[in-house]
Protein backbone atom coordinates (compact mmCIF):
# COMPACT_ATOMS: atom_id res chain seq x y z
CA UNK A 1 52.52 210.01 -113.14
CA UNK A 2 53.96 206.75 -114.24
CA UNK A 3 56.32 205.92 -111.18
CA UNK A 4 53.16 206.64 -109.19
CA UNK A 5 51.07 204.85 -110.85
CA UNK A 6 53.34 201.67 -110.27
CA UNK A 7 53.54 202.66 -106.86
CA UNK A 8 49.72 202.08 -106.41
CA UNK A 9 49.68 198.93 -108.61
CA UNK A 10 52.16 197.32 -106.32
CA UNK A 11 51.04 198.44 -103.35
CA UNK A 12 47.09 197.40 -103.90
CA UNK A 13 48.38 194.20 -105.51
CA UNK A 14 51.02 193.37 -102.03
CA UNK A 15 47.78 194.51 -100.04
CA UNK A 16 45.76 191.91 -101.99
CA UNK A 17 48.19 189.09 -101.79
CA UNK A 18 47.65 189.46 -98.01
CA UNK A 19 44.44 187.68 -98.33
CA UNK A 20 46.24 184.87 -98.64
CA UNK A 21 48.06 185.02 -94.93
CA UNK A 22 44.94 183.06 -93.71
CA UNK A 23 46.87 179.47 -94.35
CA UNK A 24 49.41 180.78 -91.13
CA UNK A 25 46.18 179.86 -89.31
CA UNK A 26 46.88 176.00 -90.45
CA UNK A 27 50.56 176.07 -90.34
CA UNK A 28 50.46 177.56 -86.91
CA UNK A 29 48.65 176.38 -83.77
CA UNK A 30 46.17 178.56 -82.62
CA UNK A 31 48.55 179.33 -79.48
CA UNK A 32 51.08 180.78 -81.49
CA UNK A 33 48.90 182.52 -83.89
CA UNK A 34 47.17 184.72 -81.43
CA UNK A 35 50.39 185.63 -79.76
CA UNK A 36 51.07 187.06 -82.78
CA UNK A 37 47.77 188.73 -83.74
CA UNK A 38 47.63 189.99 -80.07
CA UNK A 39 51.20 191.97 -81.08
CA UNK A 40 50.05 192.46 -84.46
CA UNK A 41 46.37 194.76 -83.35
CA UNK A 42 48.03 196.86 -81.24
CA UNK A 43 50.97 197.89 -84.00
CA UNK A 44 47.40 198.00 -86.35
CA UNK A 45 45.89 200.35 -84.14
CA UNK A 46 48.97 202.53 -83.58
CA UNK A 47 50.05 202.85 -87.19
CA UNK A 48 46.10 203.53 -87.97
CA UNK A 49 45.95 206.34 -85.45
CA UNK A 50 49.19 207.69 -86.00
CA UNK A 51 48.64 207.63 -90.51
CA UNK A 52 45.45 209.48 -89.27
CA UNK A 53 46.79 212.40 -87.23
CA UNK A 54 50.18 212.48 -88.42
CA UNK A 55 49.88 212.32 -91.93
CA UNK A 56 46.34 212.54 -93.09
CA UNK A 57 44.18 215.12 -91.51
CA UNK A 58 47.79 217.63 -91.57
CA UNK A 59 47.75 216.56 -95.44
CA UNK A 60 43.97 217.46 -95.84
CA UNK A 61 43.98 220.53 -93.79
CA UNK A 62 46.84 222.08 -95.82
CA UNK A 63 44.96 221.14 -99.22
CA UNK A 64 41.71 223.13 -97.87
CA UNK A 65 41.75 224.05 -94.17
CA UNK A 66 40.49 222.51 -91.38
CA UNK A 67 36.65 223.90 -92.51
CA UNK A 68 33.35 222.19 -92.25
CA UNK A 69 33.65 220.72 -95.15
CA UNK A 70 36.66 218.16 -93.86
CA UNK A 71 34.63 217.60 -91.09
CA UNK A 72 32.08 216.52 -92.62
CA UNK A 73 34.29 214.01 -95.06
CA UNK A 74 35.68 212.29 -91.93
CA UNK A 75 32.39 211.66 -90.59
CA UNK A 76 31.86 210.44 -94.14
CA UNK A 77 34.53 208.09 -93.98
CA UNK A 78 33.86 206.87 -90.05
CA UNK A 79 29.65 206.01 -91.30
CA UNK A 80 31.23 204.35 -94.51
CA UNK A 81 33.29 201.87 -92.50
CA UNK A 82 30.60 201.46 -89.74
CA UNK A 83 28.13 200.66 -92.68
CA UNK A 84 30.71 197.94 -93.93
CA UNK A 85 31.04 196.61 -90.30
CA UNK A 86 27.05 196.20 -90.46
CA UNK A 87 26.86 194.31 -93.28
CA UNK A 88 28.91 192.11 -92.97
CA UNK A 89 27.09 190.68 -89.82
CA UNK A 90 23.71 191.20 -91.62
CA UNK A 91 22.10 187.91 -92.25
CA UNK A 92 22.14 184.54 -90.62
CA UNK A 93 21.13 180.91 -91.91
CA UNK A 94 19.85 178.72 -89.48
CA UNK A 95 20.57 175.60 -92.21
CA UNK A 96 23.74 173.35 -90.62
CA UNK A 97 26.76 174.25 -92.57
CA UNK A 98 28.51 171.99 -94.94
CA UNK A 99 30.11 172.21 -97.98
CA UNK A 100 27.60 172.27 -100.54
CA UNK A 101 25.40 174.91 -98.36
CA UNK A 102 28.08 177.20 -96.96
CA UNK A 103 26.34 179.60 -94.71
CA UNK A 104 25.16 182.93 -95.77
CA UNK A 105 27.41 185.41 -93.52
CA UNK A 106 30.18 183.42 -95.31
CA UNK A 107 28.82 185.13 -98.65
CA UNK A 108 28.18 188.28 -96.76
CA UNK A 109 31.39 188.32 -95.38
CA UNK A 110 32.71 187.95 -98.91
CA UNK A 111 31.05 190.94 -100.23
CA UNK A 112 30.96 193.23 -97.06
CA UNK A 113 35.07 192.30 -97.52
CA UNK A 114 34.83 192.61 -101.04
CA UNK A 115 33.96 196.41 -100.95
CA UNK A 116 35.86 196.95 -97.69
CA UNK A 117 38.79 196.21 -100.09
CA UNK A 118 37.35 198.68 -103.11
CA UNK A 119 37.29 201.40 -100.56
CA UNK A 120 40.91 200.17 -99.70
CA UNK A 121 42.28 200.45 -102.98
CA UNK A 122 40.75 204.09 -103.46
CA UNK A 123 42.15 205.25 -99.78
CA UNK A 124 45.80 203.80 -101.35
CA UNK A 125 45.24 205.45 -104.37
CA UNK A 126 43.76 208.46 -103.47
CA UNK A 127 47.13 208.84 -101.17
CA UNK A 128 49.61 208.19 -103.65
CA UNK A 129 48.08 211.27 -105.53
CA UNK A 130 49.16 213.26 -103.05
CA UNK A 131 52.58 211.81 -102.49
CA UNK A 132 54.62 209.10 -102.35
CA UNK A 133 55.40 209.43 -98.79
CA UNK A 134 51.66 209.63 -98.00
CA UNK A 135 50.85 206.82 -100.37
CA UNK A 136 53.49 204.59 -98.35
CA UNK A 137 52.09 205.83 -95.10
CA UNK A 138 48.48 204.58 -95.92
CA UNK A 139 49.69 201.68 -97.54
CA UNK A 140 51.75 200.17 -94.53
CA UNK A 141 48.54 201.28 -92.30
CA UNK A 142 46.32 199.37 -94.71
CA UNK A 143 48.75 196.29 -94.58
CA UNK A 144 49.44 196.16 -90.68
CA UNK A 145 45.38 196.06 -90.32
CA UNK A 146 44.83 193.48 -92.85
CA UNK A 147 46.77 191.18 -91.61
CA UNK A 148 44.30 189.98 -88.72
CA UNK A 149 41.70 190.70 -90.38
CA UNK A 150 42.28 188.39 -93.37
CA UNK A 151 43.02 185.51 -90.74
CA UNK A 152 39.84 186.21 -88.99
CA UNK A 153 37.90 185.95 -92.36
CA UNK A 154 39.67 183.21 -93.35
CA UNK A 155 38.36 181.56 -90.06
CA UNK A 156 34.89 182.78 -91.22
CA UNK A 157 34.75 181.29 -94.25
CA UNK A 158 35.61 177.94 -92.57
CA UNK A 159 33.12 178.21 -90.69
CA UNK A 160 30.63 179.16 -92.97
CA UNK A 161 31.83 175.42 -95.12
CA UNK A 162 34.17 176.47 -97.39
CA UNK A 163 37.09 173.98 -97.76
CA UNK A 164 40.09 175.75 -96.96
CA UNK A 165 41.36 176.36 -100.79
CA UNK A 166 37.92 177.98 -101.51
CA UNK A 167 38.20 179.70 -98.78
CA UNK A 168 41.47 180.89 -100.01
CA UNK A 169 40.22 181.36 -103.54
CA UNK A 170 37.58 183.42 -103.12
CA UNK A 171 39.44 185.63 -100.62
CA UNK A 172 41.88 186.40 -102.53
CA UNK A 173 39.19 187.48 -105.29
CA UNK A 174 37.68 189.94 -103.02
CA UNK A 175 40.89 191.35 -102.22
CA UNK A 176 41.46 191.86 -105.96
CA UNK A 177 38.45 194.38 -105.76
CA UNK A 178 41.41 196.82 -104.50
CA UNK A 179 42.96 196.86 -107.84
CA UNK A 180 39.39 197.99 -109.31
CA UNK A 181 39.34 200.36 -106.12
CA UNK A 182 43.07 201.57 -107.34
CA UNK A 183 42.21 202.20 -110.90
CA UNK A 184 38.94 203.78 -110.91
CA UNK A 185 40.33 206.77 -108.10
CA UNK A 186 43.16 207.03 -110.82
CA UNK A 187 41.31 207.08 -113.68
CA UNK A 188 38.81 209.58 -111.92
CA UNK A 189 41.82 211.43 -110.03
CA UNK A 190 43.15 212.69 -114.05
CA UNK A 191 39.74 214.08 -114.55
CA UNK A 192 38.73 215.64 -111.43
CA UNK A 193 41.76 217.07 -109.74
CA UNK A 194 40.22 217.28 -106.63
CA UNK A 195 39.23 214.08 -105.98
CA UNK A 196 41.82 213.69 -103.36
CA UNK A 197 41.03 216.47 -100.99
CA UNK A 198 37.51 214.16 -100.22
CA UNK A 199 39.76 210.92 -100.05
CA UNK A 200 42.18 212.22 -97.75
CA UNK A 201 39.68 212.97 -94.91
CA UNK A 202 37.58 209.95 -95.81
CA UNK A 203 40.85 208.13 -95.40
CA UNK A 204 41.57 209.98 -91.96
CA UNK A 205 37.64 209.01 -90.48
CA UNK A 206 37.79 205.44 -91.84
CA UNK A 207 40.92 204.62 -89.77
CA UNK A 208 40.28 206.55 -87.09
CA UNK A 209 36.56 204.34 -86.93
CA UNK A 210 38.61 201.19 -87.61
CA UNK A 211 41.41 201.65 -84.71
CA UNK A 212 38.82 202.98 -82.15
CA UNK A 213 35.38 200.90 -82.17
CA UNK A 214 37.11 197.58 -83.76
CA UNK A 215 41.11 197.48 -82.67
CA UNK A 216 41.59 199.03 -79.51
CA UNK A 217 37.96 197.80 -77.97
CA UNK A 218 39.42 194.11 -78.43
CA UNK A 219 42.82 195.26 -76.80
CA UNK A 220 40.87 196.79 -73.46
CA UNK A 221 39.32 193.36 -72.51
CA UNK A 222 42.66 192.21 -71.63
CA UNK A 223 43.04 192.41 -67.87
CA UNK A 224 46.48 190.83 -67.46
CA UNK A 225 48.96 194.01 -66.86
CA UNK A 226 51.77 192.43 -68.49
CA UNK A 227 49.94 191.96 -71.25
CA UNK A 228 48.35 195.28 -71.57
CA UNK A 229 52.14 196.99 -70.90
CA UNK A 230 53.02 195.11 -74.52
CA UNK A 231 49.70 196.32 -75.85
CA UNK A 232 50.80 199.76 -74.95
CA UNK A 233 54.05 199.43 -76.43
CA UNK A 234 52.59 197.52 -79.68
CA UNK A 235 50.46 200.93 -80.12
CA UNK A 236 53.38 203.24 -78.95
CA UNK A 237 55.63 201.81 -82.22
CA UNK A 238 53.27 202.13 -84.28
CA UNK A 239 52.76 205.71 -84.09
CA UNK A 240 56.35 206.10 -83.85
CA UNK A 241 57.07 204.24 -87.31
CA UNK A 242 54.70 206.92 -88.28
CA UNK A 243 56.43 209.98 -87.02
CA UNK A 244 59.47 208.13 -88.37
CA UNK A 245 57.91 208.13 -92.06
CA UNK A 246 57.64 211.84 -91.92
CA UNK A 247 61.58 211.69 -92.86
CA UNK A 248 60.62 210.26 -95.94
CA UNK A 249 58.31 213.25 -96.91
């Protein structure tokens, strides 16, 4: 239990640290930067995908069977995340922005991402209980998706008036609510046994929610075929780094 348990710390704690990747948005030009994102959502969406059928629903399915009750956790997980997506877009000030009245989707943003990153550092957790190869999985799923989405609300909370080392600051303390995420699933996961044959599925829905109404809608609106060939390919490898981490199990 201990190695495991390290496993999660430092995996939640990596995954929180990336809340801190919104500077590249400074040091960059914005040219550069969504080159990179552009590559960077379609690995996201492929590694998403390909942790969700390759590794998660075959994990959950062995535990209990593919019954309605795993069904009915992956809806669970794909209403949880759309929830999340709706409030963090809930609210608007009509105030001009500044720094002493940041605007209130900045704050919404903050707590919408605050308990996106709970739910995080349960679906880590929660896969690290299983095994170590299925913790890893998640965990580089988690990581390859949180990458653009930290710069994007990094770009939010600029918006929204924060100077950029508040905006740094307080993202980086709601990505610490992954730790909290991390240690309650443990602490629950020692007294109910179970608890990882509802994570697992609510893992599998979350991503498959994330990947297909948020990732891979934002890839289609690219027209250029050149473009949409590396799209294809950015998705392709990131399945395939999936498949490859079933060596590891």
């Amino acid at each position: 239990m201990i190695p495991t348990l390290a496993y999660i710390l430092l995996s939640v704690f990596v995954v929180s640290l990336l809340s801190l990747v919104g500077v590249l948005s400074i040091a960059f030009n914005a040219d550069k930067l969504n080159k990179l994102l552009f590559l960077l959502v379609s690995f996201s969406a492929g590694t998403l995908l390909g942790d969700a059928f390759i590794h998660l629903l075959p994990e959950a399915a062995e535990m209990r069977g593919f019954g309605l009750s795993m069904s009915l956790y992956i809806l669970m997980g794909i209403f949880a995340f759309f929830i999340l997506e709706k409030v963090i877009h809930w609210r608007h000030c009509h105030i001009l922005t500044s720094e002493s009245h940041p605007h209130p989707y900045g704050t919404m943003n903050l707590v919408g991402d605050a308990f996106h990153n709970f739910i995080d550092g349960m679906i880590i957790a929660g896969s690290y209980l299983v095994s170590i190869p299925l913790g890893f999985a998640t965990t580089l799923a988690v990581i390859t998706h949180e990458i653009p989405q930290e710069v994007g609300d990094f770009g939010i909370l600029l918006h929204a008036g924060y100077s950029k080392g508040k905006a740094l600051f307080f993202n980086f303390l709601s990505a610490l609510t992954a730790v909290l995420g991390a240690v309650i699933t443990v602490l629950i996961g020692i007294k109910i046994g179970n608890i990882t044959t509802i994570l697992v599925p609510f893992t599998a829905g979350g991503f498959i929610y994330i990947a297909s109404s948020d990732l891979l809608p934002e890839l289609s609106r690219e027209c250029d075929p050149g473009k949409s060939v590396l799209q294809l390919i950015g998705i392709l490898i990131g399945v395939i780094v999936m498949i490859a981490l079933l060596a590891l199990g």
